[in-house]
C-alpha atoms as a PDB file:
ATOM      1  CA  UNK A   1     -35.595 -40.054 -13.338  1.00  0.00           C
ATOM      2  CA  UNK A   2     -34.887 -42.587 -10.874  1.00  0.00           C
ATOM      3  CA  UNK A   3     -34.180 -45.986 -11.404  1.00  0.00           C
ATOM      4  CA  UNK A   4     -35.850 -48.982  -9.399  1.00  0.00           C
ATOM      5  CA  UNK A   5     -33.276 -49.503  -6.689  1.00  0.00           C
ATOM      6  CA  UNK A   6     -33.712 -45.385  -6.075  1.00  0.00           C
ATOM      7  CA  UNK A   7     -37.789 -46.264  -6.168  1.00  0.00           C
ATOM      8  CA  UNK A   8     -36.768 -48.892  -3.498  1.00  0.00           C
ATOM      9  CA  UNK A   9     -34.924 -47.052  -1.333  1.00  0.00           C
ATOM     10  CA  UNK A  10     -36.702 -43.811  -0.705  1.00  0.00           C
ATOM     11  CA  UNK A  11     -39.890 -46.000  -0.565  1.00  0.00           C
ATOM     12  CA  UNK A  12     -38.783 -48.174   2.368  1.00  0.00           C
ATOM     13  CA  UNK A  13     -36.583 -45.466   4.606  1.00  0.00           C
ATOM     14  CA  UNK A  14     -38.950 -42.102   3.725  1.00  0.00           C
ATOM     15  CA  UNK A  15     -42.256 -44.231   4.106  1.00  0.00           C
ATOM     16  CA  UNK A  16     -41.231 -47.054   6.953  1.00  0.00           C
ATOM     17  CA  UNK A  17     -39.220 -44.226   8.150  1.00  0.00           C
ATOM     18  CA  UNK A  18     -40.644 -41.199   7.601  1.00  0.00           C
ATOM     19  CA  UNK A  19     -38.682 -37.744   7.925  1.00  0.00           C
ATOM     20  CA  UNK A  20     -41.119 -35.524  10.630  1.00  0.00           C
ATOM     21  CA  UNK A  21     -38.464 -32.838  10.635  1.00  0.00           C
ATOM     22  CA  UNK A  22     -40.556 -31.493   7.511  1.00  0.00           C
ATOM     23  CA  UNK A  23     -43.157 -29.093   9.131  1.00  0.00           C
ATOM     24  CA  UNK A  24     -45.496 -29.549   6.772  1.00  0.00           C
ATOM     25  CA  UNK A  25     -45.234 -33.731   7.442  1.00  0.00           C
ATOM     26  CA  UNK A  26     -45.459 -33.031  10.779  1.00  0.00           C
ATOM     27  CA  UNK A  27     -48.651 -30.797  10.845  1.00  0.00           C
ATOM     28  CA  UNK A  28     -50.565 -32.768   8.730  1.00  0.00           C
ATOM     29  CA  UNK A  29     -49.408 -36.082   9.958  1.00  0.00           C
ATOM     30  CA  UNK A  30     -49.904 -34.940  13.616  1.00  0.00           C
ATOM     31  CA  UNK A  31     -53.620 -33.719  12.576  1.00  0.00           C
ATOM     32  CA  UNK A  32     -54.444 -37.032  11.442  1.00  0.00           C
ATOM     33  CA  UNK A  33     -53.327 -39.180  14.386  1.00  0.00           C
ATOM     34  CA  UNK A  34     -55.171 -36.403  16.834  1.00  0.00           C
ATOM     35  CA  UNK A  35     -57.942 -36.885  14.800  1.00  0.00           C
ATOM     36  CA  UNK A  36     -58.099 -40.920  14.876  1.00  0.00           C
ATOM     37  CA  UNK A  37     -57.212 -40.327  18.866  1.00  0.00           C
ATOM     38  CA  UNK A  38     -59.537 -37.986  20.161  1.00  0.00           C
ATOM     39  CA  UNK A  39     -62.269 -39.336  21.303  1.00  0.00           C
ATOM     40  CA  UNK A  40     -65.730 -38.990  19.851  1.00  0.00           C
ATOM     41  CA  UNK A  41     -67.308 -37.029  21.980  1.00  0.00           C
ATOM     42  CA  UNK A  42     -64.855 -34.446  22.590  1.00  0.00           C
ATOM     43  CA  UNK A  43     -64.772 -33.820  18.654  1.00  0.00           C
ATOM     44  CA  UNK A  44     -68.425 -33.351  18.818  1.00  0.00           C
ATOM     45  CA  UNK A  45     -67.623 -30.576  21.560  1.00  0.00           C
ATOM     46  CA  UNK A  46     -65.253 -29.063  19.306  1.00  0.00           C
ATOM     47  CA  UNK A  47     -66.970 -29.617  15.499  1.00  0.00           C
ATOM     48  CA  UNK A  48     -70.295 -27.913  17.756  1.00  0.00           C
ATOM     49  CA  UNK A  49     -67.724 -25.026  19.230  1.00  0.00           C
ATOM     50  CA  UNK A  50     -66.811 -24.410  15.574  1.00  0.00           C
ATOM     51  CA  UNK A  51     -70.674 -24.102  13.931  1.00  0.00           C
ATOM     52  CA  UNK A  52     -71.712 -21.782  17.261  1.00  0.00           C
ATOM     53  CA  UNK A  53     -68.775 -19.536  16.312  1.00  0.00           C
ATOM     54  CA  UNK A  54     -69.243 -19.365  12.706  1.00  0.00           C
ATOM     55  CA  UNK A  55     -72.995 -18.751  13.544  1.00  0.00           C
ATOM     56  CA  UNK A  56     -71.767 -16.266  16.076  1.00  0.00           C
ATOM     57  CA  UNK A  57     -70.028 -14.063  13.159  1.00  0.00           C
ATOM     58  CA  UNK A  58     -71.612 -14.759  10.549  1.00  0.00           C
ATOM     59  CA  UNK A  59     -75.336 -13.645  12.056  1.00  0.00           C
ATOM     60  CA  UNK A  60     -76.657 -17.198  10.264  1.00  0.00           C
ATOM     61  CA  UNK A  61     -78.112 -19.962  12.234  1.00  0.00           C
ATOM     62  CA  UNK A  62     -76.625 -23.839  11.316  1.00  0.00           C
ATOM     63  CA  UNK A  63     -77.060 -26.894  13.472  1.00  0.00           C
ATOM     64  CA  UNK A  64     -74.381 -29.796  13.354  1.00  0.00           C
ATOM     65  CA  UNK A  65     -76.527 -33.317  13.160  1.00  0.00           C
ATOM     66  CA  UNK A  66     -75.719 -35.692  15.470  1.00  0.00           C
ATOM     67  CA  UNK A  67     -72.922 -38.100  14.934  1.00  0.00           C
ATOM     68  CA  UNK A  68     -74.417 -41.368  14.463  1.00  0.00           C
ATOM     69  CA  UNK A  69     -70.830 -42.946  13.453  1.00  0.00           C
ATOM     70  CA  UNK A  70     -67.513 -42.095  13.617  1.00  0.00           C
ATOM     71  CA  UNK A  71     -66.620 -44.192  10.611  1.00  0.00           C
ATOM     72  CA  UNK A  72     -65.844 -40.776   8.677  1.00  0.00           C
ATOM     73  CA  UNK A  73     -63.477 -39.368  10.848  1.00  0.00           C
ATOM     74  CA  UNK A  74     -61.330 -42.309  11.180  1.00  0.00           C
ATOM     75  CA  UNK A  75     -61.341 -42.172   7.001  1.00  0.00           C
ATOM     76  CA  UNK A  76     -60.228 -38.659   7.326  1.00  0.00           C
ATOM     77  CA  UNK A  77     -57.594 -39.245  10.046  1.00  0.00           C
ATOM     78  CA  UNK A  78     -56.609 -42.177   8.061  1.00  0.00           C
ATOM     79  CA  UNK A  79     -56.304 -39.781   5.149  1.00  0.00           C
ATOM     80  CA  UNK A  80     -54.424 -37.102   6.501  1.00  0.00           C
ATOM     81  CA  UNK A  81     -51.706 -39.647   8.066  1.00  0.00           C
ATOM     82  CA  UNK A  82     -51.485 -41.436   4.476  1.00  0.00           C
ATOM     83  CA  UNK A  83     -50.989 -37.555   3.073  1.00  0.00           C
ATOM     84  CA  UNK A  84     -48.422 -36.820   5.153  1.00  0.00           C
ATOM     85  CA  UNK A  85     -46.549 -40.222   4.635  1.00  0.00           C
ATOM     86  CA  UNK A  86     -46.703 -39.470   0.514  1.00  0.00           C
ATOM     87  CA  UNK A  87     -45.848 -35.821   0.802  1.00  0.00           C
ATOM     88  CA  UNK A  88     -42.931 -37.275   3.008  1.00  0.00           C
ATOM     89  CA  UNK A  89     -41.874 -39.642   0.191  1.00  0.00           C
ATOM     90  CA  UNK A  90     -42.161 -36.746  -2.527  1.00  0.00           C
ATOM     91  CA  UNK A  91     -40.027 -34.268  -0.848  1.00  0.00           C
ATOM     92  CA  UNK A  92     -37.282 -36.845   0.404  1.00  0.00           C
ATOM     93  CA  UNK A  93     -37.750 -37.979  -3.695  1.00  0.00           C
ATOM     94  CA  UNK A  94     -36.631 -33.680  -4.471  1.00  0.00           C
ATOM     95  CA  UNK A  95     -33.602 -33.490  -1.750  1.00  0.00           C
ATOM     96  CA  UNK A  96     -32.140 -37.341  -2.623  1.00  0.00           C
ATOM     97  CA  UNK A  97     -32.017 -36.419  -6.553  1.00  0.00           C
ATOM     98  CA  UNK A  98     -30.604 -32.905  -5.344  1.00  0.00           C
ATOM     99  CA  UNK A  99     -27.917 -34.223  -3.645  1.00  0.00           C
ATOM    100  CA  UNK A 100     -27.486 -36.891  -6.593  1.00  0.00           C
ATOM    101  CA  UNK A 101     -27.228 -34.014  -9.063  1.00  0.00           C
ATOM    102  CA  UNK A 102     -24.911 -32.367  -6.833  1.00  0.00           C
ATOM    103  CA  UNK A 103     -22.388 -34.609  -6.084  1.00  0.00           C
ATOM    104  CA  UNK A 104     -22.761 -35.693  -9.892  1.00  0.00           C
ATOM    105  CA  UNK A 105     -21.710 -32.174 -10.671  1.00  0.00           C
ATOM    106  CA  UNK A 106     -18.854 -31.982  -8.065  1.00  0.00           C
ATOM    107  CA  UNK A 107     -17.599 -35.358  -9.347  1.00  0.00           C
ATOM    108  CA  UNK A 108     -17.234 -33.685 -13.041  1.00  0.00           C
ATOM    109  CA  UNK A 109     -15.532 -30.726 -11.829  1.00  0.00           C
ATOM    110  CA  UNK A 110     -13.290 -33.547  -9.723  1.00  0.00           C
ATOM    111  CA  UNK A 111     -12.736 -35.074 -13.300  1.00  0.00           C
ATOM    112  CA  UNK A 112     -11.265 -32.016 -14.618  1.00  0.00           C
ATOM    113  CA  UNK A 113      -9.146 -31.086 -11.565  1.00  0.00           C
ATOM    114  CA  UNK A 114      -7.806 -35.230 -11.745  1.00  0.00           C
ATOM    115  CA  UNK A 115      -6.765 -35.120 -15.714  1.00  0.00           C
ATOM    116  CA  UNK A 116      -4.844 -31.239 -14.886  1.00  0.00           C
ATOM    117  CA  UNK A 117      -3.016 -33.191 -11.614  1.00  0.00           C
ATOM    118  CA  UNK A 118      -1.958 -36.291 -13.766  1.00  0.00           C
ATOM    119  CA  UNK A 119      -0.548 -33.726 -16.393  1.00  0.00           C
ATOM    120  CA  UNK A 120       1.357 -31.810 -13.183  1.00  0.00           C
ATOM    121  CA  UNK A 121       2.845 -34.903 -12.117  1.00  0.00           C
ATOM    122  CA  UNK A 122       4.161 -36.168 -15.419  1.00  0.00           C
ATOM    123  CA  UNK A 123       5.772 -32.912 -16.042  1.00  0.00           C
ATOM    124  CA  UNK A 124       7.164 -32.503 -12.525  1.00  0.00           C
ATOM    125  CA  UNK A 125       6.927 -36.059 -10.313  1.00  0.00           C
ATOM    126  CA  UNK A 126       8.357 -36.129  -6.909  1.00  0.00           C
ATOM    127  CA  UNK A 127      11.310 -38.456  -8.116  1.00  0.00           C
ATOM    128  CA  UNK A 128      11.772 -36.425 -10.909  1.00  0.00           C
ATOM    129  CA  UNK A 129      15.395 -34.817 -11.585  1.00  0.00           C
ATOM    130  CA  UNK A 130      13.843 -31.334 -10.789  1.00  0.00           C
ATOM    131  CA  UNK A 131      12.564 -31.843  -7.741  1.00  0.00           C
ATOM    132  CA  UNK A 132      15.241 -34.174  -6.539  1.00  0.00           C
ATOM    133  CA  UNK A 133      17.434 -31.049  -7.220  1.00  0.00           C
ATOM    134  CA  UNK A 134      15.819 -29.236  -4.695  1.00  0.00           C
ATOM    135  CA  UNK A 135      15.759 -31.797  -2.391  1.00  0.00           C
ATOM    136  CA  UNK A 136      19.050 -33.293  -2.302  1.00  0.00           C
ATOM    137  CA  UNK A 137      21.514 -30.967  -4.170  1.00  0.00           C
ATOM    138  CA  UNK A 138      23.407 -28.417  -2.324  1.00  0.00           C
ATOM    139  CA  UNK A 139      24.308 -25.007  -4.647  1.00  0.00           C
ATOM    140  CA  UNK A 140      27.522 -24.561  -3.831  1.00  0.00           C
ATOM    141  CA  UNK A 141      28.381 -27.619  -6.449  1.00  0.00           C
ATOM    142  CA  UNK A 142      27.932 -27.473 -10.445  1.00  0.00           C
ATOM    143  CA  UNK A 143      24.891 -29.054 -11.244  1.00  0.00           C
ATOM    144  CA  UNK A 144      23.378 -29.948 -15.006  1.00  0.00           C
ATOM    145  CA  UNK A 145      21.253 -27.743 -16.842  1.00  0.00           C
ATOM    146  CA  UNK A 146      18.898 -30.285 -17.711  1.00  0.00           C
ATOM    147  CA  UNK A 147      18.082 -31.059 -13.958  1.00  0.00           C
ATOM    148  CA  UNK A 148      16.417 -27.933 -13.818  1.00  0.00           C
ATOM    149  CA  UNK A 149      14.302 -28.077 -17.365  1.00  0.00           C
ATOM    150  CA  UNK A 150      11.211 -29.221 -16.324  1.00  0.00           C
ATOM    151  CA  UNK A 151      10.812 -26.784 -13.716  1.00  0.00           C
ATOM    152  CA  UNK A 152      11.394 -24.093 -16.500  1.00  0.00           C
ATOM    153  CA  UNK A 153       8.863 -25.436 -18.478  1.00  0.00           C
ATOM    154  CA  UNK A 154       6.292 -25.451 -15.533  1.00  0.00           C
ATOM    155  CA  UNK A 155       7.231 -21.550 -15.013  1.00  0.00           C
ATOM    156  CA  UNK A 156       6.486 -20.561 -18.711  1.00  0.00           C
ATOM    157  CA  UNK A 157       3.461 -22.798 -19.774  1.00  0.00           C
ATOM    158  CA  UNK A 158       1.270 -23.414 -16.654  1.00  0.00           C
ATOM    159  CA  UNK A 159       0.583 -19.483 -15.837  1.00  0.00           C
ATOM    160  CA  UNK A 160      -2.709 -19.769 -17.740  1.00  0.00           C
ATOM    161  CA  UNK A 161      -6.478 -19.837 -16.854  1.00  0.00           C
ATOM    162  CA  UNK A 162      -6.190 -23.619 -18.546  1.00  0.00           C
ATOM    163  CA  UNK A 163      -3.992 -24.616 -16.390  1.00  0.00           C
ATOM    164  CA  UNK A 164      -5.961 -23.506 -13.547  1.00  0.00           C
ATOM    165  CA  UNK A 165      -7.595 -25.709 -10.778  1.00  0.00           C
ATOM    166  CA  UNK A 166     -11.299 -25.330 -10.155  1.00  0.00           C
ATOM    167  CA  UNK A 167     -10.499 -26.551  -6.401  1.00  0.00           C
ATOM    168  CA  UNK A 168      -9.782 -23.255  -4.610  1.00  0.00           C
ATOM    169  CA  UNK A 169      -7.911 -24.769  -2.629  1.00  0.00           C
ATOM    170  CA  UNK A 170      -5.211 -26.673  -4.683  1.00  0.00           C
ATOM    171  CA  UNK A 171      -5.643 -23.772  -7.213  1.00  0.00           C
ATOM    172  CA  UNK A 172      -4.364 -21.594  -4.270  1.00  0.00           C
ATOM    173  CA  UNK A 173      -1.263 -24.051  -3.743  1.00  0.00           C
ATOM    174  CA  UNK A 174      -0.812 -24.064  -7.866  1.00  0.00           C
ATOM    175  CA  UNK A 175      -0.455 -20.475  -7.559  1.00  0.00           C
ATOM    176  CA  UNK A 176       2.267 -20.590  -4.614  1.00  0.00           C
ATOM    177  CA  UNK A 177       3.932 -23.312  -6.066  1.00  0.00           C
ATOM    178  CA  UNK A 178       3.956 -21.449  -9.713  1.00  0.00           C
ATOM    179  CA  UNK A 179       5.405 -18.112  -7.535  1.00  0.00           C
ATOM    180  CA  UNK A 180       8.083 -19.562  -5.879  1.00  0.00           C
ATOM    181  CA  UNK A 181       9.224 -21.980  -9.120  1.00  0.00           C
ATOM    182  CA  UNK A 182       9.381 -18.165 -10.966  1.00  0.00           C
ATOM    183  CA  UNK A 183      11.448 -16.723  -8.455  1.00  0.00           C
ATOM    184  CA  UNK A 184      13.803 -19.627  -7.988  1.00  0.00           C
ATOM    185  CA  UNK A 185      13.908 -20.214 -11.634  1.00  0.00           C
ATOM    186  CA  UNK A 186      15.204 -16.615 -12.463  1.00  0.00           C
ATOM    187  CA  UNK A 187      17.074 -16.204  -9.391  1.00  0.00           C
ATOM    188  CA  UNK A 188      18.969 -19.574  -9.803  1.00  0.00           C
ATOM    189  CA  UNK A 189      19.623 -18.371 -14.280  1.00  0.00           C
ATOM    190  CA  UNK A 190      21.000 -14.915 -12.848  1.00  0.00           C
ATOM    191  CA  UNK A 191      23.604 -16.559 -10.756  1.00  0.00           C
ATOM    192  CA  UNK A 192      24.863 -19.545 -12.811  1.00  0.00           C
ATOM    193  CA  UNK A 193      27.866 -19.349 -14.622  1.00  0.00           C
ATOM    194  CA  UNK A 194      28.188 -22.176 -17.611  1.00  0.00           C
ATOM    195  CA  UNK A 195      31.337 -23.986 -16.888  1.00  0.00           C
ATOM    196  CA  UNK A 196      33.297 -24.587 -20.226  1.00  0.00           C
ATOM    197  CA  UNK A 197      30.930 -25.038 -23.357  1.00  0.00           C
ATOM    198  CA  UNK A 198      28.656 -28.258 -22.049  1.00  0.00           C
ATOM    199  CA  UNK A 199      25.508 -28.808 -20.147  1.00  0.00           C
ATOM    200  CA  UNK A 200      26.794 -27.621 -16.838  1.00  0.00           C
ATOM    201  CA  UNK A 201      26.615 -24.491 -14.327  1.00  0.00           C
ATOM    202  CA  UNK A 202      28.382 -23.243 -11.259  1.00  0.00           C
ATOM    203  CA  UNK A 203      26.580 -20.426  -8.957  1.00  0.00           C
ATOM    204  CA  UNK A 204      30.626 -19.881  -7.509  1.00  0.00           C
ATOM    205  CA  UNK A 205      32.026 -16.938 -10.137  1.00  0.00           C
ATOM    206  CA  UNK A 206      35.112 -18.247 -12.050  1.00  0.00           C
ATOM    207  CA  UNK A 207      37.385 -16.245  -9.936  1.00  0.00           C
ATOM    208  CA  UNK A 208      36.257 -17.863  -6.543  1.00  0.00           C
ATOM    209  CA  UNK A 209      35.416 -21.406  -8.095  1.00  0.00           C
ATOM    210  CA  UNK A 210      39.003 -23.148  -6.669  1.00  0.00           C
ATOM    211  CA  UNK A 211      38.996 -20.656  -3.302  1.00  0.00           C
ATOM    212  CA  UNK A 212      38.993 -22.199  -0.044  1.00  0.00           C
ATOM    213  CA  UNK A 213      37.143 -19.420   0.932  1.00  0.00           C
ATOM    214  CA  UNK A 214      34.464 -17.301  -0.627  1.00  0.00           C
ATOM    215  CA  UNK A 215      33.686 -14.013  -0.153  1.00  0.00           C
ATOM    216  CA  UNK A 216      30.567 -12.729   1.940  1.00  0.00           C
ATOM    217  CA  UNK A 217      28.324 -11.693  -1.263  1.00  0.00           C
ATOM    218  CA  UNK A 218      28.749 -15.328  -2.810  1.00  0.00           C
ATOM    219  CA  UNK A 219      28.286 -17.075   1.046  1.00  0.00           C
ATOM    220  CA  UNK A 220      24.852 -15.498   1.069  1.00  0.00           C
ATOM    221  CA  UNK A 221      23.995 -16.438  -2.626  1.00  0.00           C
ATOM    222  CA  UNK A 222      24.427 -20.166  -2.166  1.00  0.00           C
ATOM    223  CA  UNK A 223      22.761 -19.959   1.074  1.00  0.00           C
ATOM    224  CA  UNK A 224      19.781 -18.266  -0.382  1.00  0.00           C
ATOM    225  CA  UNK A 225      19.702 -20.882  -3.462  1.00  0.00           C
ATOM    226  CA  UNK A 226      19.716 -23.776  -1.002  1.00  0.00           C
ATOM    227  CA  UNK A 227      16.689 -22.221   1.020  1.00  0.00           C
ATOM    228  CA  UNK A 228      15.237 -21.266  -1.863  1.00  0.00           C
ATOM    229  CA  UNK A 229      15.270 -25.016  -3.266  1.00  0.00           C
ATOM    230  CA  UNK A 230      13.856 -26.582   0.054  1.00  0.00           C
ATOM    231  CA  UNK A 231      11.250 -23.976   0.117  1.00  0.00           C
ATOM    232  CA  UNK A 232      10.103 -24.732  -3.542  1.00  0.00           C
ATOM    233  CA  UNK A 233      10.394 -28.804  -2.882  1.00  0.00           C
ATOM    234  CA  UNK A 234       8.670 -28.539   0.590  1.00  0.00           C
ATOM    235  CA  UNK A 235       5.686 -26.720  -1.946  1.00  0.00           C
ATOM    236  CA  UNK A 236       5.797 -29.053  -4.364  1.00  0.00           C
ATOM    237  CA  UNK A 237       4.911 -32.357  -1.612  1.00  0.00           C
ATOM    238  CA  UNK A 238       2.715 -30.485  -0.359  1.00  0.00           C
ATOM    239  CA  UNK A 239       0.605 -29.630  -3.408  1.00  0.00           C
ATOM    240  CA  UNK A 240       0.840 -33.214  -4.618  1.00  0.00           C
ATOM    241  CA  UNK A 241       0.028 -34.585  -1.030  1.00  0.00           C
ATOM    242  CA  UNK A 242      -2.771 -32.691  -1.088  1.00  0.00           C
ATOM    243  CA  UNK A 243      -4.183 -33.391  -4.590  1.00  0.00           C
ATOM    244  CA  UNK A 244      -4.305 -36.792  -3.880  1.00  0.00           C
ATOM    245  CA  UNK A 245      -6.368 -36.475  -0.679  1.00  0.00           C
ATOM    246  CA  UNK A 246      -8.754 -34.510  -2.386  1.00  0.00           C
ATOM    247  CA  UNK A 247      -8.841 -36.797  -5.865  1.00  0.00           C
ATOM    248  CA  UNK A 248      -8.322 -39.675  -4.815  1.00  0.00           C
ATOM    249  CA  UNK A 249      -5.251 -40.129  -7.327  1.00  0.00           C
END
């Protein structure tokens, strides 16, 4: 229902104000005022046009008295306008708690697509160690295995209709993001080498590692990894830039 501000508001804007792009306001509304406008004695022209043509088709004889006031047409010109006014105020009553209803039900679904962002961006924030990785770090130097975790955990948990926007279009960018983490992620485990026992990897083969120069093959790996890595981060600003435009977050 509404409440009494609502009451107030389509009250003084649909009734002060009204709406005449409604046909049906308009026609009734615009019957009334020609009504309280015309003068009397052209509506006795037209109420005695009416009775001679019913009489004409209807092979009955009826006579219209004479007007003696014109007190009753005013009350029915009055009537129609106040008609038109309240039918005015009804249907702008329907479309306002529409549109209420609406956005009520777009702000839920914006609820849902707000909590799944916030869970993104703890897992992978823009000053994470992930995605500074692919901003900053250049393949052709070691980096830590742990610098890459989160992104690993993105790839193998968040490829599932729960973790899917109802936005189309951030569930679009979820889905390019997702693709191009997948491919980095396995192309980036199939060309690491661990160095030593720890924590940390080297995409340079142990028998080019101390080379001045490498060979061709491993040129065009690192080059690949580092375009790879820009295209992923480029991606990932852009998803988040545009998840907070659209919730507000």
């Amino acid at each position: 229902m509404f409440d009494r501000k609502e009451v107030k508001e389509i009250i003084w804007k649909k009734w002060l104000f009204p709406d005449f792009t409604n046909k049906l306001t308009w026609l009734v509304g615009g019957a009334g005022v020609t009504v309280l406008l015309t003068p009397t004695a052209f509506k006795q022209l037209f109420y005695n046009w009416l009775v001679d043509t019913f009489n004409l088709n209807a092979g009955e004889h009826y006579t219209l008295a004479e007007l003696q006031s014109n007190s009753a047409d005013y009350w029915l010109g009055f009537g129609m306008v106040f008609l038109a006014l309240a039918h005015n105020i009804g249907y702008q009553a329907f479309i306002y708690k529409s549109k209420k209803l609406a956005q009520v039900d777009k702000q839920n679904l914006i609820e849902v697509d707000k909590a799944l962002f916030l869970e993104f961006i703890e897992l992978l924030p823009s000053d994470g160690l992930d995605i500074k990785l692919l901003e900053e770090h250049d393949f052709g130097n070691s980096h830590h295995g742990k610098k890459v975790k989160s992104l690993d955990t993105f790839v193998h948990t968040w490829n599932n209709a729960l973790k899917h926007f109802l936005d189309e279009e951030l569930e679009s960018k979820r889905k390019q993001l997702i693709d191009k983490s997948k491919h980095f992620i396995y192309t980036l485990a199939s060309r690491s080498y661990s160095i030593g026992n720890g924590e940390m990897f080297s995409c340079i083969p142990d028998a080019y590692r101390n080379a001045w120069d490498w060979p061709p093959h491993v040129e065009e790996q690192i080059r690949e990894l580092n375009e790879l890595g820009t295209e992923l981060f480029e991606l990932h600003q852009d998803f988040v830039l545009t998840a907070r435009r659209k919730l507000k977050c």
